[in-house]
N, C-alpha and C. Protein backbone atom coordinates (compact mmCIF):
# COMPACT_ATOMS: atom_id res chain seq x y z
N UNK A 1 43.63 -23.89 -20.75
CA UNK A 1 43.24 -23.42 -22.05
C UNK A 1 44.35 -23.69 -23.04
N UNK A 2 44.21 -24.28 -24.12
CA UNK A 2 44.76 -24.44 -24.94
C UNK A 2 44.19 -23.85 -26.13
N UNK A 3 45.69 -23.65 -27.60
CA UNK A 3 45.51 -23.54 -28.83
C UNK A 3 43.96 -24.72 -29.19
N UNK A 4 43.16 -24.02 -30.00
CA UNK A 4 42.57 -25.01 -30.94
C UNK A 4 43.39 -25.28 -32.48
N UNK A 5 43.36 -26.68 -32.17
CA UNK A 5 44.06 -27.38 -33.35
C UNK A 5 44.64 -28.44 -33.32
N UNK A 6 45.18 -29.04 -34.42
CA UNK A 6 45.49 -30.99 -34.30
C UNK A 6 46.57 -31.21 -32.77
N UNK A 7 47.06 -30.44 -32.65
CA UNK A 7 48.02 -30.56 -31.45
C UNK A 7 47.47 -30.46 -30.05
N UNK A 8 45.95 -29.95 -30.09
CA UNK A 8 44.79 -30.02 -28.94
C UNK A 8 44.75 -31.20 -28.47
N UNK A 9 44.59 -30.84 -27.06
CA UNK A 9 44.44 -32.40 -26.36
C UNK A 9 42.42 -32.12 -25.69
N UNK A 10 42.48 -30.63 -25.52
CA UNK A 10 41.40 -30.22 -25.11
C UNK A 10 39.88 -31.02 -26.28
N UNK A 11 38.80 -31.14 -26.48
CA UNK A 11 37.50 -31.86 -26.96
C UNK A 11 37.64 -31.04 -28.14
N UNK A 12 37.39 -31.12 -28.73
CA UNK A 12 36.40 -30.30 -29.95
C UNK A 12 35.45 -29.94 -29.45
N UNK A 13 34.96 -28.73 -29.95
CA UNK A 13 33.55 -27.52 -29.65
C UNK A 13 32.42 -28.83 -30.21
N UNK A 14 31.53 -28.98 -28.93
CA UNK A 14 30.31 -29.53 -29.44
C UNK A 14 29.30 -29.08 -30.66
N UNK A 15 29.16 -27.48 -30.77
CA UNK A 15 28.50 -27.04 -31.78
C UNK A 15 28.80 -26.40 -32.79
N UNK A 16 28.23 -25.90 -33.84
CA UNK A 16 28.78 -25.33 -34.67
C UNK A 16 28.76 -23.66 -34.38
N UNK A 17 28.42 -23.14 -33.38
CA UNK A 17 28.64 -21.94 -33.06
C UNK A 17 30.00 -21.90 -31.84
N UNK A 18 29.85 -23.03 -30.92
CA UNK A 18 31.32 -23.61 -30.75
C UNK A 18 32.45 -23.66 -31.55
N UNK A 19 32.57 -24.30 -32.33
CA UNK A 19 33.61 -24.51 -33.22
C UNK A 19 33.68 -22.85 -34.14
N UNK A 20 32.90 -22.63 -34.40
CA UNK A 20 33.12 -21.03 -34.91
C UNK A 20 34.09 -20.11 -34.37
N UNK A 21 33.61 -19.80 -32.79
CA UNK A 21 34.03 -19.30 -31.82
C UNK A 21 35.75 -19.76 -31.65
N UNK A 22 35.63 -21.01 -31.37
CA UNK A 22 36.99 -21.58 -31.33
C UNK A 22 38.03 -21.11 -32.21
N UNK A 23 37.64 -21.14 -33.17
CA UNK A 23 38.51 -21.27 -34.90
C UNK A 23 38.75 -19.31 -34.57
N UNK A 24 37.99 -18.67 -34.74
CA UNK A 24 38.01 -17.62 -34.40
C UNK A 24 38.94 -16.96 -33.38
N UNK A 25 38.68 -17.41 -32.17
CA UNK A 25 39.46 -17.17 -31.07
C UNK A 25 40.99 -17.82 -30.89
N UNK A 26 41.24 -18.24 -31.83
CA UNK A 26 41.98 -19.71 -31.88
C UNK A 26 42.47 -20.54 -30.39
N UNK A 27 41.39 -20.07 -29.89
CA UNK A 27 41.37 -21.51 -28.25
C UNK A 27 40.22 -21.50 -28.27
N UNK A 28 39.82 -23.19 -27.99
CA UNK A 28 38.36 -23.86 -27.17
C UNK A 28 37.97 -23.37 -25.93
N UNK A 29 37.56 -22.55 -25.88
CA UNK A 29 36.94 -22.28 -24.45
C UNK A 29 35.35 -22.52 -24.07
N UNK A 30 35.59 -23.94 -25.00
CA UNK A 30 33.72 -24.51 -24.68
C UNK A 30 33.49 -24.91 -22.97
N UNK A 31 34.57 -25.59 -22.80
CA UNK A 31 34.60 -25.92 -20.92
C UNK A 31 34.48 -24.86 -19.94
N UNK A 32 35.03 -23.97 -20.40
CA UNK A 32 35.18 -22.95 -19.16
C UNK A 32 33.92 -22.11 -19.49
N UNK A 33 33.11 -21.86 -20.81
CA UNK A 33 31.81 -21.21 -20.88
C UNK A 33 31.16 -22.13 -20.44
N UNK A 34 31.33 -23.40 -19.96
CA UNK A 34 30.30 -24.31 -19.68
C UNK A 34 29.78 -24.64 -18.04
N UNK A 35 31.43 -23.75 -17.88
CA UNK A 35 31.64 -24.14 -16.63
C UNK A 35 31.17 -22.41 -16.05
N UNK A 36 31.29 -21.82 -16.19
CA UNK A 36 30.36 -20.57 -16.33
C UNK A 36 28.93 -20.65 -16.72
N UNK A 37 28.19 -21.11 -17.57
CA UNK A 37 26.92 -21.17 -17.53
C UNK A 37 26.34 -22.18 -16.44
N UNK A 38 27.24 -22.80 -15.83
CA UNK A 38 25.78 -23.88 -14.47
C UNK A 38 26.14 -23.21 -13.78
N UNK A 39 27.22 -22.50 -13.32
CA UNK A 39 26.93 -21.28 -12.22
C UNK A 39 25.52 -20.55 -12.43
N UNK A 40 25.64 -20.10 -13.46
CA UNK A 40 24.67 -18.97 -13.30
C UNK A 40 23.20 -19.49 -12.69
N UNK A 41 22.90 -18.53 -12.50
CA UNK A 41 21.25 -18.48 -11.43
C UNK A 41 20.39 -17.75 -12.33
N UNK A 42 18.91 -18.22 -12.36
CA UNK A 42 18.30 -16.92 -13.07
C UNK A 42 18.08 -16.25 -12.07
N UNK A 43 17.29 -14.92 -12.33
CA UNK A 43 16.93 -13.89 -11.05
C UNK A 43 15.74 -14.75 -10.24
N UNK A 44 14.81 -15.18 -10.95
CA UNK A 44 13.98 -16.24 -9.74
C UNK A 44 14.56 -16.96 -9.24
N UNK A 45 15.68 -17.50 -9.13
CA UNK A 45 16.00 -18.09 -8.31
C UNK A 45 17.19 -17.31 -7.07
N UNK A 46 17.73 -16.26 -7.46
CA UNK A 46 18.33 -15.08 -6.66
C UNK A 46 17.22 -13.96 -6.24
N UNK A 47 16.70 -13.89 -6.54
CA UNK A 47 15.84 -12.30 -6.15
C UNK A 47 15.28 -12.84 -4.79
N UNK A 48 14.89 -13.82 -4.34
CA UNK A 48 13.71 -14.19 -3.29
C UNK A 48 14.79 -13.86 -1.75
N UNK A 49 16.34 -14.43 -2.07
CA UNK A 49 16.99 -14.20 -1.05
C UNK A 49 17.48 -12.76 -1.17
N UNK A 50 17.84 -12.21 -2.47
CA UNK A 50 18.49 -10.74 -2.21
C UNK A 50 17.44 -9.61 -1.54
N UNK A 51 15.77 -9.94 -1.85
CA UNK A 51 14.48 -9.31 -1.12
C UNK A 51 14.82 -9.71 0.59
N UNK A 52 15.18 -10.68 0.39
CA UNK A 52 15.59 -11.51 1.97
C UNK A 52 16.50 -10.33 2.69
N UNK A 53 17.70 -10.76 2.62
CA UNK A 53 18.53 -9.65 2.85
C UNK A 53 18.09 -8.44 2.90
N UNK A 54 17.72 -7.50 1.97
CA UNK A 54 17.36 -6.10 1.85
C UNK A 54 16.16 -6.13 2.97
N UNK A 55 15.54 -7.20 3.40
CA UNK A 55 14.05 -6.94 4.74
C UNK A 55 13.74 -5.72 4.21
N UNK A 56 13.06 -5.69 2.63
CA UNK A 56 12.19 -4.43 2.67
C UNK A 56 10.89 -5.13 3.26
N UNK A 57 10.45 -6.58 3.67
CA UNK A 57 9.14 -6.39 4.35
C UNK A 57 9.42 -6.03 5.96
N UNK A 58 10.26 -5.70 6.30
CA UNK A 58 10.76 -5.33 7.65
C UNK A 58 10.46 -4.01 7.60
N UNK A 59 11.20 -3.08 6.62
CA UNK A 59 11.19 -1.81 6.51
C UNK A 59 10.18 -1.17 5.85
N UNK A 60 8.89 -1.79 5.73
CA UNK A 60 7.74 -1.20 4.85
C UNK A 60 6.92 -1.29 6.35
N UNK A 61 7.06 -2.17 6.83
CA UNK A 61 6.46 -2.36 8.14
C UNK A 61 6.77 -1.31 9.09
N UNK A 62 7.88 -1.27 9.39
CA UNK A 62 8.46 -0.04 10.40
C UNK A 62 8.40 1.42 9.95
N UNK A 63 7.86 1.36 8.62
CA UNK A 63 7.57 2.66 8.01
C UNK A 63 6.01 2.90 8.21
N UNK A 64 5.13 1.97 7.83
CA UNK A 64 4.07 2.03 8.21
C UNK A 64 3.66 2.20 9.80
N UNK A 65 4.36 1.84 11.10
CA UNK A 65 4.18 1.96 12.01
C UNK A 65 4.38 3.42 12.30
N UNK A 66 5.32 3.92 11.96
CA UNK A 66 6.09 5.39 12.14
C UNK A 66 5.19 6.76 11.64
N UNK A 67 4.06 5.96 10.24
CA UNK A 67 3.09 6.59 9.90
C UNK A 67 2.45 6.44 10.90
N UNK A 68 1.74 5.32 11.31
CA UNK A 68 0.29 5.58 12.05
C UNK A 68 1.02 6.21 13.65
N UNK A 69 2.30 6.16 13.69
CA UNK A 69 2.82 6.71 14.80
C UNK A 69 2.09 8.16 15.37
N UNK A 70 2.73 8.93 13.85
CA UNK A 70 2.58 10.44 13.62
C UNK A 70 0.79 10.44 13.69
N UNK A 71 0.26 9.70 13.63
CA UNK A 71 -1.04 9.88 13.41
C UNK A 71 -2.14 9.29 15.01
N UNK A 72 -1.36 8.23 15.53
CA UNK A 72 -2.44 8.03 16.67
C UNK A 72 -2.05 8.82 18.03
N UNK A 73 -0.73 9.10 18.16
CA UNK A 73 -0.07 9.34 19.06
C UNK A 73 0.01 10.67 19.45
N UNK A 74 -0.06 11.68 20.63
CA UNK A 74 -0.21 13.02 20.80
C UNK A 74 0.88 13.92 20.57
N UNK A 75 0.79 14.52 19.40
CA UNK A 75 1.92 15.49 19.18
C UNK A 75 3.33 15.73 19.68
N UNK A 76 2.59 16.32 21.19
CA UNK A 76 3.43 16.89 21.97
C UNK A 76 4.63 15.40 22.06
N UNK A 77 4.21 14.21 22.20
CA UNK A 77 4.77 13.10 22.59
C UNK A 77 5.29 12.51 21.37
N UNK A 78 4.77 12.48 20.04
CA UNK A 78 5.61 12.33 19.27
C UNK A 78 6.76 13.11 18.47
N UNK A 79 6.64 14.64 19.06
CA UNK A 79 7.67 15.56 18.88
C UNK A 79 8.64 15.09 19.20
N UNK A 80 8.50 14.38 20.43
CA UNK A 80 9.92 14.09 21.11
C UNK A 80 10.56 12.63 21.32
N UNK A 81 9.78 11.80 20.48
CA UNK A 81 9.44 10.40 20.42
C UNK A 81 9.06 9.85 19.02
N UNK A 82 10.10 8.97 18.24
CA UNK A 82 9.87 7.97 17.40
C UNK A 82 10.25 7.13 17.39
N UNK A 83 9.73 5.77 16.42
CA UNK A 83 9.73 4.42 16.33
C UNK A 83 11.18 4.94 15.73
N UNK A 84 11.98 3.53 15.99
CA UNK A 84 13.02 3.29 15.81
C UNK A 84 13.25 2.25 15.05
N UNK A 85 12.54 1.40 15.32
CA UNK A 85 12.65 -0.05 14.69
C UNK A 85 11.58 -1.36 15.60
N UNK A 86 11.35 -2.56 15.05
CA UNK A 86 10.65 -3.28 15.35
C UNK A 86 11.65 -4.76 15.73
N UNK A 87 11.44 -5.34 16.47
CA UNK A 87 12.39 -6.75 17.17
C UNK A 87 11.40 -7.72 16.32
N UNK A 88 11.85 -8.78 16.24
CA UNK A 88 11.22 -10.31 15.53
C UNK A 88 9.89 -11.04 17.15
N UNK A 89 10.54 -10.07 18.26
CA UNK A 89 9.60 -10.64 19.07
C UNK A 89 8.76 -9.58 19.53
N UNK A 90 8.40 -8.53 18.83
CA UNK A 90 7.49 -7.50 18.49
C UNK A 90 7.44 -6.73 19.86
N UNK A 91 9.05 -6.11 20.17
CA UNK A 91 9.00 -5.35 20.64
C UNK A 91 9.12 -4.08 20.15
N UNK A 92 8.34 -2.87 19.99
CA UNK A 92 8.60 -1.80 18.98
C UNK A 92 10.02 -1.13 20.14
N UNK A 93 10.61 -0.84 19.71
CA UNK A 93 12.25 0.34 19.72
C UNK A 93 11.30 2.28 19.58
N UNK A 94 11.58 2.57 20.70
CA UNK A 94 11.02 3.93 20.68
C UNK A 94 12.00 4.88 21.00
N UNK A 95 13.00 6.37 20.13
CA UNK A 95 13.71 6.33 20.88
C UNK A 95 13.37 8.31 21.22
N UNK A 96 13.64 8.73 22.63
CA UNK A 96 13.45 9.75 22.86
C UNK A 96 14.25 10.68 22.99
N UNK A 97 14.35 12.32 22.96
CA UNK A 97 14.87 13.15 22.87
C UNK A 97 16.09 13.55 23.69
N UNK A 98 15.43 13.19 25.26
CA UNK A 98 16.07 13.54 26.29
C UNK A 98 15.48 12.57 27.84
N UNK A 99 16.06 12.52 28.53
CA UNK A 99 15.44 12.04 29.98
C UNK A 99 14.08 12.62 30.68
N UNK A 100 14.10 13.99 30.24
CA UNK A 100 13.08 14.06 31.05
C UNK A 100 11.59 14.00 30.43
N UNK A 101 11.77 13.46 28.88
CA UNK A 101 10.47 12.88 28.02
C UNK A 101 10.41 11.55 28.33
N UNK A 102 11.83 10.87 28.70
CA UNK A 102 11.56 9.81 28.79
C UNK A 102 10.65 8.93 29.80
N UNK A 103 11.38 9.59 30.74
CA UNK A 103 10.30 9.56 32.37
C UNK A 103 8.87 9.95 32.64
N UNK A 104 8.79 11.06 31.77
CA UNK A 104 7.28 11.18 31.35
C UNK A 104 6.45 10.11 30.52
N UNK A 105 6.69 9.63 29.44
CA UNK A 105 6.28 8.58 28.45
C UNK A 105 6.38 7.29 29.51
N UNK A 106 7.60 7.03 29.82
CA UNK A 106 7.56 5.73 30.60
C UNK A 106 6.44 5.93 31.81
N UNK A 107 6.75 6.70 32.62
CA UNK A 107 6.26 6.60 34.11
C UNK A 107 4.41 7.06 33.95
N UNK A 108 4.36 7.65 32.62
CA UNK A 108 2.36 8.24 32.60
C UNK A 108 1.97 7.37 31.05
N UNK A 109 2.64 7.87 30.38
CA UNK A 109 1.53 7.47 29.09
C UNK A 109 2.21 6.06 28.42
N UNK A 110 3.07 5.35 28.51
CA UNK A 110 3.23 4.03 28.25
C UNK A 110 2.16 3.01 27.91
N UNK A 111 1.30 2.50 28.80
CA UNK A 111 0.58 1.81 29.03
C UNK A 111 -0.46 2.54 27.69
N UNK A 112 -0.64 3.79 27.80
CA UNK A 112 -1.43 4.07 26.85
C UNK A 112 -1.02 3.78 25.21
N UNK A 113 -0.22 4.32 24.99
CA UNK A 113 0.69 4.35 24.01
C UNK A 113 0.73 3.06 23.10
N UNK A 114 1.03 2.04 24.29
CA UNK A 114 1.06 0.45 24.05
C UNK A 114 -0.23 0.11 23.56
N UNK A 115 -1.32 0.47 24.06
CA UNK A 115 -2.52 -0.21 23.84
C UNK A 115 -3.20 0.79 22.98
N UNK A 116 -2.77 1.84 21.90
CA UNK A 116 -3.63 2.43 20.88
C UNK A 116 -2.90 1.65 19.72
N UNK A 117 -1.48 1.65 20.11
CA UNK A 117 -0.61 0.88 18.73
C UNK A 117 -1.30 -0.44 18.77
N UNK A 118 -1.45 -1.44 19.46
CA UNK A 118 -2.11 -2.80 19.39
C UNK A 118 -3.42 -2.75 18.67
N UNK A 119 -4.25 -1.58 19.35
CA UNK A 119 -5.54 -1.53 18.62
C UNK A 119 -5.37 -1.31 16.97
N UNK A 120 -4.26 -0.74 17.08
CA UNK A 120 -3.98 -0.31 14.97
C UNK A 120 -3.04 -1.45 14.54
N UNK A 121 -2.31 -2.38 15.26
CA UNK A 121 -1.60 -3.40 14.95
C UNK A 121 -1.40 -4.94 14.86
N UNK A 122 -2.42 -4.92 16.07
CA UNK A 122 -2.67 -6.17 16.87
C UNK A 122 -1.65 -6.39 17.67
N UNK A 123 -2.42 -7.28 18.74
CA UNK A 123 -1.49 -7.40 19.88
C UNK A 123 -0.20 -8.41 19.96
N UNK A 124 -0.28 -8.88 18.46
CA UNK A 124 0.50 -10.31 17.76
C UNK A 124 1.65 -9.36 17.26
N UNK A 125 1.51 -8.46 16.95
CA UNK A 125 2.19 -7.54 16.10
C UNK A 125 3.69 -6.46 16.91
N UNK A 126 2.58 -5.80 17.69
CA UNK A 126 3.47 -4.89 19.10
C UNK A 126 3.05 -5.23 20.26
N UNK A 127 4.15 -6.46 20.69
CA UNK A 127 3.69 -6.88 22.44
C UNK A 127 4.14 -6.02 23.66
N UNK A 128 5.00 -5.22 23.08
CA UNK A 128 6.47 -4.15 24.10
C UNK A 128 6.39 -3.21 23.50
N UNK A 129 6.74 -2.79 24.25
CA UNK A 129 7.35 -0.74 23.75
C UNK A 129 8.84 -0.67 24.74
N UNK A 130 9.89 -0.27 23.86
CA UNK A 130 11.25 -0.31 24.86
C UNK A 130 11.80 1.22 24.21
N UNK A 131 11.73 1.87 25.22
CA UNK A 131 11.90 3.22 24.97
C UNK A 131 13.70 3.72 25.60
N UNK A 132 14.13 4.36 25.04
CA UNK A 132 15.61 4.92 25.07
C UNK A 132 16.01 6.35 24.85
N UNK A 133 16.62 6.43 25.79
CA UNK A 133 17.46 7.94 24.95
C UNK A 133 18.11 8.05 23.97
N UNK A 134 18.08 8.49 22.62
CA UNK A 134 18.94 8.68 21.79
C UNK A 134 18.82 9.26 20.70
């Protein structure tokens, strides 16, 4: 950055709101605003990846599951049992209270469990159920 003036080696301001600015500021800083404006992005062209990142269609999904959770699933079993999260290879994350819900859910109602969520999800959707203590 240099002085604007005959001793400038820097361009002259292309415009006349350039050269305003310049005279004003008394340095050209047409390059470095110039060089600052092709950076910039508009938001259509940032928003599609920052939606990316944030996976709110991940988390509208796993919210919606967690609803119809509370809703297809038997009380007693979702007292002690919720969705946790969903895998990219549609295994739902279930996680339980303690061991001895767990052994119950796994060892009797699993199979069931699995196949009311598919009927409300499709079977493209929730292929697994991986259940945990925690």
């Amino acid at each position: 950055m240099g002085y604007f003036g005959p001793q400038s080696t820097q361009r002259l301001p292309r415009t006349a709101r350039q050269m305003a600015l310049a005279q004003w500021r008394r340095v050209d800083l047409s390059d470095e605003e110039e060089a600052l404006r092709s950076r910039a992005r508009t938001p259509a062209e940032v928003l599609p990846r920052v939606l990316s990142q944030l996976r709110l269609d991940q988390r509208r999904e796993e919210a919606e599951i967690l609803k119809v959770w509370q809703a297809l699933i038997d009380p007693e079993i979702a007292a002690h049992a919720r969705p946790t999260g969903l895998l990219r290879n549609g295994t739902l994350l279930v996680s339980v209270d303690n061991n001895v819900w767990l052994a119950e859910i796994v060892g009797y109602r699993r199979a069931e469990i699995l196949r009311r969520l598919q009927e409300a999800f499709g079977a493209r959707r929730i292929r697994n159920i991986s259940f945990r203590v925690g």
